[in-house]
PDB file of N, CA and C in Angstrom:
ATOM      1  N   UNK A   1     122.571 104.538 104.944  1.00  0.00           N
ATOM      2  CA  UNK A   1     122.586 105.103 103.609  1.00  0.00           C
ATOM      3  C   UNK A   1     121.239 104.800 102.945  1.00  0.00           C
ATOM      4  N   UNK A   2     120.419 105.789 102.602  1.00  0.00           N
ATOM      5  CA  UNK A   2     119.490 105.719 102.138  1.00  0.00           C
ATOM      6  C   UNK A   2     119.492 105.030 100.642  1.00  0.00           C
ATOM      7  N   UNK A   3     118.616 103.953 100.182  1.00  0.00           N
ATOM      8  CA  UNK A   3     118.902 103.356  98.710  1.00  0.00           C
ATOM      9  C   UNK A   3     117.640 103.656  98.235  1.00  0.00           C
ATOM     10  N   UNK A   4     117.980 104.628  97.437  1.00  0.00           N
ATOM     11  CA  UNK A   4     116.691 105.626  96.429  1.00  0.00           C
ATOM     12  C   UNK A   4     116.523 104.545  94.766  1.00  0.00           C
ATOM     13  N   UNK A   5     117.167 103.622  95.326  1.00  0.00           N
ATOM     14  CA  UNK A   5     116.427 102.496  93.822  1.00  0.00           C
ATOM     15  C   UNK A   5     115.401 101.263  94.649  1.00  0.00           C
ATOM     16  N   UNK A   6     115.973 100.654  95.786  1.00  0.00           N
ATOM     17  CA  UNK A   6     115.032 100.376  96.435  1.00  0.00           C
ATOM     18  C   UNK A   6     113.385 100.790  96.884  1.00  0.00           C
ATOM     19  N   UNK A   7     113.560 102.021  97.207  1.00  0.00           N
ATOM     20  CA  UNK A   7     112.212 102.712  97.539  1.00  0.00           C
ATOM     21  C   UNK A   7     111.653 102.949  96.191  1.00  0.00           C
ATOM     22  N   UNK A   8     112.530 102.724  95.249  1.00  0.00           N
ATOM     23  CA  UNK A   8     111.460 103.420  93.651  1.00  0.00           C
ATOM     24  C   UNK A   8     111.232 101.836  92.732  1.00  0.00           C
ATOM     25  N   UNK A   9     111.388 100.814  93.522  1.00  0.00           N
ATOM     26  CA  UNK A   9     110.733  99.701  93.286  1.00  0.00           C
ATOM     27  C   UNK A   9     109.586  99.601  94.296  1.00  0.00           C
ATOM     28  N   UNK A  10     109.603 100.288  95.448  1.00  0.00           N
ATOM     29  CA  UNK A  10     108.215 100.340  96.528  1.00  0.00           C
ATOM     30  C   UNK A  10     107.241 100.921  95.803  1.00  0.00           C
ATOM     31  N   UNK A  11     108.154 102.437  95.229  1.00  0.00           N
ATOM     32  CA  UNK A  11     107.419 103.171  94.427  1.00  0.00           C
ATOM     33  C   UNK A  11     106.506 102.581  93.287  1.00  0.00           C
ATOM     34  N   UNK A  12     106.754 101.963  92.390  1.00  0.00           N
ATOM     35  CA  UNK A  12     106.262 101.536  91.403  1.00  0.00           C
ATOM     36  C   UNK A  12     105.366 100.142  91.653  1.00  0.00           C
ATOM     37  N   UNK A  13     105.729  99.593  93.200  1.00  0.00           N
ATOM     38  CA  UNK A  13     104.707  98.840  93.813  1.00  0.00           C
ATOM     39  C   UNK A  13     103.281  99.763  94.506  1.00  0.00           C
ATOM     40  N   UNK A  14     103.571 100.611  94.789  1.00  0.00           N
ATOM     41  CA  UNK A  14     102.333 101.532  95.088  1.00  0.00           C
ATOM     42  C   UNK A  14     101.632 101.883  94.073  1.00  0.00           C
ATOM     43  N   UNK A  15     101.811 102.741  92.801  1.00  0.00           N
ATOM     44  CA  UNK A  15     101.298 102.944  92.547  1.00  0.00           C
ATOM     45  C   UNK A  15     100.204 102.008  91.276  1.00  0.00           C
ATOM     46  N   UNK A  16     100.879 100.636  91.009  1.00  0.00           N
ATOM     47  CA  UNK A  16     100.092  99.877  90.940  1.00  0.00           C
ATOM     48  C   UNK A  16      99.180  99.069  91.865  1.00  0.00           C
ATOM     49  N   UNK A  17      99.267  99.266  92.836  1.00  0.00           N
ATOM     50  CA  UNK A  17      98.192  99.610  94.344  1.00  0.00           C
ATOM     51  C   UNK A  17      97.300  99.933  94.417  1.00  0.00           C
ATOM     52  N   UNK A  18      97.200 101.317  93.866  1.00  0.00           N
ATOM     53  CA  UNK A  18      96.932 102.564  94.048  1.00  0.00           C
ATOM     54  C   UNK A  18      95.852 102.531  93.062  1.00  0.00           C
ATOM     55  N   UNK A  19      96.137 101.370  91.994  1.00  0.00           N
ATOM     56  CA  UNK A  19      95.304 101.588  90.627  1.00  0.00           C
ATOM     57  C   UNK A  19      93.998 100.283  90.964  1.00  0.00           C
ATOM     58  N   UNK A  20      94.545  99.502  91.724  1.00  0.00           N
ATOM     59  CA  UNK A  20      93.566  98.367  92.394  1.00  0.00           C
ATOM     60  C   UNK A  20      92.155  98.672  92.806  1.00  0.00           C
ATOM     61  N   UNK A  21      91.173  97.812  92.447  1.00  0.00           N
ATOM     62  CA  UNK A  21      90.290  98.100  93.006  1.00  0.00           C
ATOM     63  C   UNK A  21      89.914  96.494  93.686  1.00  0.00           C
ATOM     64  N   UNK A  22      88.942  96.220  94.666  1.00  0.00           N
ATOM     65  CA  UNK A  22      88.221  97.261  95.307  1.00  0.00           C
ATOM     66  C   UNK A  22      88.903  97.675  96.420  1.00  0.00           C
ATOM     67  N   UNK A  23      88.532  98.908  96.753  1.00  0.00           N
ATOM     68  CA  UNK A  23      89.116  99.942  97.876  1.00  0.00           C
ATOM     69  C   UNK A  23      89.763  99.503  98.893  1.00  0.00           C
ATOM     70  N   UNK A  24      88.941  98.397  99.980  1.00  0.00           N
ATOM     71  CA  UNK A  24      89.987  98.125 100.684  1.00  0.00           C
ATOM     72  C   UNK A  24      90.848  97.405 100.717  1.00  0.00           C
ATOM     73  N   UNK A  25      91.057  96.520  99.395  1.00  0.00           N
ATOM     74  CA  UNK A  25      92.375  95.944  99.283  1.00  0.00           C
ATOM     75  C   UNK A  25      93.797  96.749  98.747  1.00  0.00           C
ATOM     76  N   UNK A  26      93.066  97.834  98.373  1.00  0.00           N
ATOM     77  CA  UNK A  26      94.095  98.930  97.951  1.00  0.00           C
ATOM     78  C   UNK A  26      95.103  99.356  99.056  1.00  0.00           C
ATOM     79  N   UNK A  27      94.049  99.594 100.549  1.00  0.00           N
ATOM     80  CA  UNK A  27      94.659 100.309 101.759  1.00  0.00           C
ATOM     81  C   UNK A  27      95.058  99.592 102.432  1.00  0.00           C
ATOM     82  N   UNK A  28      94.981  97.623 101.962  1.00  0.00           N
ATOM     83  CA  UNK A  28      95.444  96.597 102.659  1.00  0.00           C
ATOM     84  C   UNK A  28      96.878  96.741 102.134  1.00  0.00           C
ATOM     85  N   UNK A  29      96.967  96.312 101.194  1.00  0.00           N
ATOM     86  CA  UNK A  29      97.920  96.360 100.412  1.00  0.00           C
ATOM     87  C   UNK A  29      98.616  97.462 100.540  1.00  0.00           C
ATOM     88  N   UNK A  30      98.440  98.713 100.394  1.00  0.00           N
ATOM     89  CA  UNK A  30      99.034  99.421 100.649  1.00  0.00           C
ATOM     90  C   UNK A  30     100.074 100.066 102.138  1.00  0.00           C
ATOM     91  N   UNK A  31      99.148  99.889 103.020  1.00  0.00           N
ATOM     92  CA  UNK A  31      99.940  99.399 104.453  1.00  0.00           C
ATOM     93  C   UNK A  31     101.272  98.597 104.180  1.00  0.00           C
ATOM     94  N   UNK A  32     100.789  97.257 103.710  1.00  0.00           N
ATOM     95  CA  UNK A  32     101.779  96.324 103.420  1.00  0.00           C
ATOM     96  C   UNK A  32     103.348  96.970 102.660  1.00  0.00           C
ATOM     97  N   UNK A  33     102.816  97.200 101.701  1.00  0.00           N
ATOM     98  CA  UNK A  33     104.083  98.063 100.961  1.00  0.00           C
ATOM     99  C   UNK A  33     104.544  99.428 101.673  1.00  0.00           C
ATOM    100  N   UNK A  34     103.716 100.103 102.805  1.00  0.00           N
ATOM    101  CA  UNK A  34     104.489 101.245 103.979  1.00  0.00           C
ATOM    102  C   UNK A  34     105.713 100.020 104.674  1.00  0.00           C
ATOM    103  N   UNK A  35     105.581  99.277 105.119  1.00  0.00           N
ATOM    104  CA  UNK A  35     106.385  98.600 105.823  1.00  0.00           C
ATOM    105  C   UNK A  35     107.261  97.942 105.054  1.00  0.00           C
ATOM    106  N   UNK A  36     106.898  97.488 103.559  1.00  0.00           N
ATOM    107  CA  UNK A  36     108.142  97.170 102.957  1.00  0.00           C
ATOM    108  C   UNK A  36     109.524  98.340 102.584  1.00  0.00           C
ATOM    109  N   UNK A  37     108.788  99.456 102.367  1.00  0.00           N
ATOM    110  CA  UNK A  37     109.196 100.965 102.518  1.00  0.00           C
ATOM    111  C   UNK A  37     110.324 101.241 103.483  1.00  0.00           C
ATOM    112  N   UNK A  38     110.071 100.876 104.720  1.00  0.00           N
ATOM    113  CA  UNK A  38     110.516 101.120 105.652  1.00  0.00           C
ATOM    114  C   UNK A  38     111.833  99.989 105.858  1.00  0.00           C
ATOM    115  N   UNK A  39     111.356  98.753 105.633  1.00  0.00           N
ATOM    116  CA  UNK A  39     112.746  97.628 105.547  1.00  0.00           C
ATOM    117  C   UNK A  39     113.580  97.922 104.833  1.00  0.00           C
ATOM    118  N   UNK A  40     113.176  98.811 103.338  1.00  0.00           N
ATOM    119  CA  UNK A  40     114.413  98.508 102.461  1.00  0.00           C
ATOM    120  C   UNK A  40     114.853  99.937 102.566  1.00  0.00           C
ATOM    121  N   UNK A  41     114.612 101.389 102.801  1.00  0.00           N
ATOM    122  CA  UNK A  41     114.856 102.370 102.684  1.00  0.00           C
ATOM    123  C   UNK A  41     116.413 103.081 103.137  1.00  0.00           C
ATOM    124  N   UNK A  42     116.813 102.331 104.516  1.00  0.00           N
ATOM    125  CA  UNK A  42     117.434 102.872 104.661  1.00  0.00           C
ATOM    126  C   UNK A  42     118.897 101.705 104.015  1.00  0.00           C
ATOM    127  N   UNK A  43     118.847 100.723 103.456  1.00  0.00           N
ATOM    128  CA  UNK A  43     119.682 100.292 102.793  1.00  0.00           C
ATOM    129  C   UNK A  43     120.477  99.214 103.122  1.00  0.00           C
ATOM    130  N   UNK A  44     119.521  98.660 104.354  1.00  0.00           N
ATOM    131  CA  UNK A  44     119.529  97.023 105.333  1.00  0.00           C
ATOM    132  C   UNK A  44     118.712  96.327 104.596  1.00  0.00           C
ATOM    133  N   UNK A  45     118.270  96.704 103.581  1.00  0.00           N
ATOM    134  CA  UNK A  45     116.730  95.349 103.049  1.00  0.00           C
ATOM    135  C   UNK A  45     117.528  93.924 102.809  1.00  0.00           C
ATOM    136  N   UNK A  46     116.935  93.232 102.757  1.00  0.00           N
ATOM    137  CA  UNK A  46     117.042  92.249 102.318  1.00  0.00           C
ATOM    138  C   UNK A  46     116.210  91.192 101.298  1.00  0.00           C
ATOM    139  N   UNK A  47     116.873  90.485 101.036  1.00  0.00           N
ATOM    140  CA  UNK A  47     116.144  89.435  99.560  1.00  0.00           C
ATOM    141  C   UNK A  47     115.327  88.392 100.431  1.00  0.00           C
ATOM    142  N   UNK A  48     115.491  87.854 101.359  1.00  0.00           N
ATOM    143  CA  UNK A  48     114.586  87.261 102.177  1.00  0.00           C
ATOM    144  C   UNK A  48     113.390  87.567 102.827  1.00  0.00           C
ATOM    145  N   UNK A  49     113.278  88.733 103.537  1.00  0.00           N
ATOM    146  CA  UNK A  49     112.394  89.462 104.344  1.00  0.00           C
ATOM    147  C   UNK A  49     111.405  90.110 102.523  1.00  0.00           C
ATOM    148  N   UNK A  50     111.894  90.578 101.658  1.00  0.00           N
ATOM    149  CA  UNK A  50     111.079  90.726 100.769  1.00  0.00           C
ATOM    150  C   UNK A  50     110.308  89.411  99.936  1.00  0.00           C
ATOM    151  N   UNK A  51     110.883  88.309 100.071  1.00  0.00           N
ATOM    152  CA  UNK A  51     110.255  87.108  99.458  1.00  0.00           C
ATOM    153  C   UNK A  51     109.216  87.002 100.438  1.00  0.00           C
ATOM    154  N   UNK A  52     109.112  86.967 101.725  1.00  0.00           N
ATOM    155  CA  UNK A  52     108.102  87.050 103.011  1.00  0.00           C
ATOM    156  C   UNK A  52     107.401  88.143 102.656  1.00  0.00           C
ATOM    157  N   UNK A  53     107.562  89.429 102.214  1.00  0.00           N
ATOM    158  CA  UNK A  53     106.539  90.129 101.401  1.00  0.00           C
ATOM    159  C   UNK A  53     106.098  90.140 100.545  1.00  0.00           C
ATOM    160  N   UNK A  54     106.784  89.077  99.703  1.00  0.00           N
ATOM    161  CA  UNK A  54     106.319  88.705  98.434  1.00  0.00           C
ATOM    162  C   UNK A  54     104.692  87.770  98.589  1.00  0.00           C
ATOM    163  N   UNK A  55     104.937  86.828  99.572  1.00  0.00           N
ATOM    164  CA  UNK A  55     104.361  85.585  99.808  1.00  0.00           C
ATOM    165  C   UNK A  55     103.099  86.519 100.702  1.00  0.00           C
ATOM    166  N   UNK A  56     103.042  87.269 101.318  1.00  0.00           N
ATOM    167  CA  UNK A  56     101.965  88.176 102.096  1.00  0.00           C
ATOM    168  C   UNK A  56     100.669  88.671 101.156  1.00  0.00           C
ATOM    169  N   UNK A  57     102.137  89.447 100.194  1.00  0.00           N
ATOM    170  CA  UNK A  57     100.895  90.174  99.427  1.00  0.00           C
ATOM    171  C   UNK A  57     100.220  89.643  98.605  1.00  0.00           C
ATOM    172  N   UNK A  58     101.127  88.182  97.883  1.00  0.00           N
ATOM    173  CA  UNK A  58     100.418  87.554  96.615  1.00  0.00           C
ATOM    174  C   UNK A  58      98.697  86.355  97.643  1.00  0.00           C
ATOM    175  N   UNK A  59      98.930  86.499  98.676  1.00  0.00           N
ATOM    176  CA  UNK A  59      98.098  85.738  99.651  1.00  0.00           C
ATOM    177  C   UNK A  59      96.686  86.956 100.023  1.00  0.00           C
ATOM    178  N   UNK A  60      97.479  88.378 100.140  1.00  0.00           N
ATOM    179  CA  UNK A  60      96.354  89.160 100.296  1.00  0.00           C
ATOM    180  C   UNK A  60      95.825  89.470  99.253  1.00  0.00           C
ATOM    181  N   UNK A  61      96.500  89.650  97.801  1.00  0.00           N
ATOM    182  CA  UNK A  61      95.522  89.761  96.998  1.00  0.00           C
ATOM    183  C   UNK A  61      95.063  88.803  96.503  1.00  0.00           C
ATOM    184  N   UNK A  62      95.022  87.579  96.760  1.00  0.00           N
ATOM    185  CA  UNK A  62      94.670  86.482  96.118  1.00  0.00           C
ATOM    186  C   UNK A  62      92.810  86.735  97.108  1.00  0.00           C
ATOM    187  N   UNK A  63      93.011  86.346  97.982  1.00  0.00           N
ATOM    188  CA  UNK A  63      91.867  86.677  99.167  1.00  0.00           C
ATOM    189  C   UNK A  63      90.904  87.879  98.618  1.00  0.00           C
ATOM    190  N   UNK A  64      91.612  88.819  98.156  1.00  0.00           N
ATOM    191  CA  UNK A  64      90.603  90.080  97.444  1.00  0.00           C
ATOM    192  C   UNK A  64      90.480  90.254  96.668  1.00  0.00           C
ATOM    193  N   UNK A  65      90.803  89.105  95.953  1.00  0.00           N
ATOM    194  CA  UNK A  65      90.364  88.964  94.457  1.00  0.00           C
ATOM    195  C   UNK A  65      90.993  90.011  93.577  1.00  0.00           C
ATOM    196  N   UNK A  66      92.368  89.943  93.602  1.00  0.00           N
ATOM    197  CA  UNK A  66      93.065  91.339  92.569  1.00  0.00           C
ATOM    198  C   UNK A  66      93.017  90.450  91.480  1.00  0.00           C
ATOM    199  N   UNK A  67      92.847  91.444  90.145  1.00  0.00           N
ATOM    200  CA  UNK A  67      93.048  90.584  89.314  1.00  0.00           C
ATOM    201  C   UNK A  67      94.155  89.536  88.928  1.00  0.00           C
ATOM    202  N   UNK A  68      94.474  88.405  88.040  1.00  0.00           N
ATOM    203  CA  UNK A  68      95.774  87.856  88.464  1.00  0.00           C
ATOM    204  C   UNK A  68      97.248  88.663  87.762  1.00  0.00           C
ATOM    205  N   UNK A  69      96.876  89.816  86.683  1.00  0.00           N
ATOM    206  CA  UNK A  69      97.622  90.141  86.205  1.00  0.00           C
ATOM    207  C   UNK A  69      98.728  91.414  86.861  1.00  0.00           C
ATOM    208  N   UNK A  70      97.573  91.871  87.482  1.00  0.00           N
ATOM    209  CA  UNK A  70      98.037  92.836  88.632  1.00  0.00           C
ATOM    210  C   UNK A  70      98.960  91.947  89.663  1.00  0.00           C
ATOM    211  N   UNK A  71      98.665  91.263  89.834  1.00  0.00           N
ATOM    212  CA  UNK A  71      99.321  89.929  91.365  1.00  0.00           C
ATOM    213  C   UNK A  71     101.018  89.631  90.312  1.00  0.00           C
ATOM    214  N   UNK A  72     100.926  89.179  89.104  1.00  0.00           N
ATOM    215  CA  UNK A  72     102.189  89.103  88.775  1.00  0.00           C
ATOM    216  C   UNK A  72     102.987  90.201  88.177  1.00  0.00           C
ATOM    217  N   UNK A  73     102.534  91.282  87.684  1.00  0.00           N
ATOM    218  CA  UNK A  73     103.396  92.452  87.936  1.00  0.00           C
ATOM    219  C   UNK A  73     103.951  92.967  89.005  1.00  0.00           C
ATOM    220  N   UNK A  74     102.773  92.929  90.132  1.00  0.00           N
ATOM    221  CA  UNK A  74     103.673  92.851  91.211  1.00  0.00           C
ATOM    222  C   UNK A  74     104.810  92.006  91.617  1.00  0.00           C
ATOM    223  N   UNK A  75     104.532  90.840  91.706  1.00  0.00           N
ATOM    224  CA  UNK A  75     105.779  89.732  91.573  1.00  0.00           C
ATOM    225  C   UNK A  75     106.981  89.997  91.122  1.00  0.00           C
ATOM    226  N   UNK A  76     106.933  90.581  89.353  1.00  0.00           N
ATOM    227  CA  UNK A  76     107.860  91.137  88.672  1.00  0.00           C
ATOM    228  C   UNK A  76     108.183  92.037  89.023  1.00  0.00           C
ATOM    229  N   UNK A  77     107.976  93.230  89.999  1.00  0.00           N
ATOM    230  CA  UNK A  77     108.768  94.422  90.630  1.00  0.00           C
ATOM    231  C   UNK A  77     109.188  93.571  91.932  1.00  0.00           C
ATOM    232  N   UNK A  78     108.473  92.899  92.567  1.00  0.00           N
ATOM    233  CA  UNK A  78     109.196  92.172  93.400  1.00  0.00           C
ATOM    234  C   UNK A  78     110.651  91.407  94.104  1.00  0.00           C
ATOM    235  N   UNK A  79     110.830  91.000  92.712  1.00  0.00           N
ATOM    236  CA  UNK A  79     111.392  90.040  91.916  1.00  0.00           C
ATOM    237  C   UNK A  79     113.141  91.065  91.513  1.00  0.00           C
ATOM    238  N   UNK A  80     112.375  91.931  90.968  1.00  0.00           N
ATOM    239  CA  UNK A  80     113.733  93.167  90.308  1.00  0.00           C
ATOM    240  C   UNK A  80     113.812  93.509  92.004  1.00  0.00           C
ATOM    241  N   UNK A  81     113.041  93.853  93.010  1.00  0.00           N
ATOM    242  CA  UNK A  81     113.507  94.827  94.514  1.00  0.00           C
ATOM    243  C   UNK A  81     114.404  93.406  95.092  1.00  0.00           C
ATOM    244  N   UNK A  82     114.492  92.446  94.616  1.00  0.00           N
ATOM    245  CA  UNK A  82     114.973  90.716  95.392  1.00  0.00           C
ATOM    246  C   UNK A  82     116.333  91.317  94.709  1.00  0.00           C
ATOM    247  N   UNK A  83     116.214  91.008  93.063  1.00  0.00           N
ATOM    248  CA  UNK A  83     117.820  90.790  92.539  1.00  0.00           C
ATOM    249  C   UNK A  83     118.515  92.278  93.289  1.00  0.00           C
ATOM    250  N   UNK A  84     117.809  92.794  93.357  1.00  0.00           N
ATOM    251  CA  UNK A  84     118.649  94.550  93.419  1.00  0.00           C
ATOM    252  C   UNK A  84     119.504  94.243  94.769  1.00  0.00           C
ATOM    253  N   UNK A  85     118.714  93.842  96.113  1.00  0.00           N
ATOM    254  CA  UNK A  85     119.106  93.390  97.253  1.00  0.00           C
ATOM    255  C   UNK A  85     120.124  92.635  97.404  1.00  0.00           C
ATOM    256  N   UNK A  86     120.308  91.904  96.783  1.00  0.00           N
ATOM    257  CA  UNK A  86     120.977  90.342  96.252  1.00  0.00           C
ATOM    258  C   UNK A  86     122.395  90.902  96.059  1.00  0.00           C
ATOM    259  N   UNK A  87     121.793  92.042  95.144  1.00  0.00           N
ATOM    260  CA  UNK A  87     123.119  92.332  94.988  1.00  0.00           C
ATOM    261  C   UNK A  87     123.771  93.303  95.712  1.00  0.00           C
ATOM    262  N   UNK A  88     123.503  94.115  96.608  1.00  0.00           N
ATOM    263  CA  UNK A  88     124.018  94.862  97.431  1.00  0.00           C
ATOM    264  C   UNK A  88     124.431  94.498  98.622  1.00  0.00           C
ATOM    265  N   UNK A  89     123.526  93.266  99.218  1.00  0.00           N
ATOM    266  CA  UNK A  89     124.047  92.553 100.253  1.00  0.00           C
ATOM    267  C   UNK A  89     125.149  91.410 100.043  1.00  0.00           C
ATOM    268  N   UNK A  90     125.683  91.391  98.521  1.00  0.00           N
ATOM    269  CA  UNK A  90     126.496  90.162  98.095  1.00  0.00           C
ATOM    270  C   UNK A  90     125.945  88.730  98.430  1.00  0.00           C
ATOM    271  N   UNK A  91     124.604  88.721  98.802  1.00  0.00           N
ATOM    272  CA  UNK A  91     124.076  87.395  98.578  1.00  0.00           C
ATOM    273  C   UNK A  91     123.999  87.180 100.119  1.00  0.00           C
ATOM    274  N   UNK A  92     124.272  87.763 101.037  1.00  0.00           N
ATOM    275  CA  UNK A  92     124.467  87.546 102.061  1.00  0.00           C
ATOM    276  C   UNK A  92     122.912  87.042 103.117  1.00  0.00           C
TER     277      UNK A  92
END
């Protein structure tokens, strides 16, 4: 079962991505969030495997110097794609 609130927390992780500069941390990052895409889409995601993406990306942009405000908005969509999981998997 496809979960179209999941992918529109990917969503709203891209396109603050998308707004990143410089360039190739955009397409780093962005890779990164194709594969988070892909874990949670079809409606197996989980709150764990996204904290492990949590911990990736706040490490890759830390390394490319994103700004820090960008790094915790991301967090905060992060964070909402965790509880959302949380709750669909019953904590499981």
């Amino acid at each position: 079962m496809y979960d179209d609130r999941a992918v529109a927390f990917v969503a709203k992780l891209d396109e603050l991505v998308r707004r990143t500069k410089p360039q190739p941390a955009s397409r780093e990052l962005g890779a990164l969030l194709n594969a988070l895409e892909c874990h949670v889409e079809d409606g197996h995601g989980h709150p764990s495997i996204v904290s492990s993406f949590e911990r990736l990306f706040s490490d890759l942009a830390s390394l490319r110097k994103i700004d820090t405000r960008t790094i915790d908005s991301a967090k905060k969509i992060l964070n909402d794609l965790k509880q959302h999981l949380h709750q669909a998997t019953a904590g499981t």
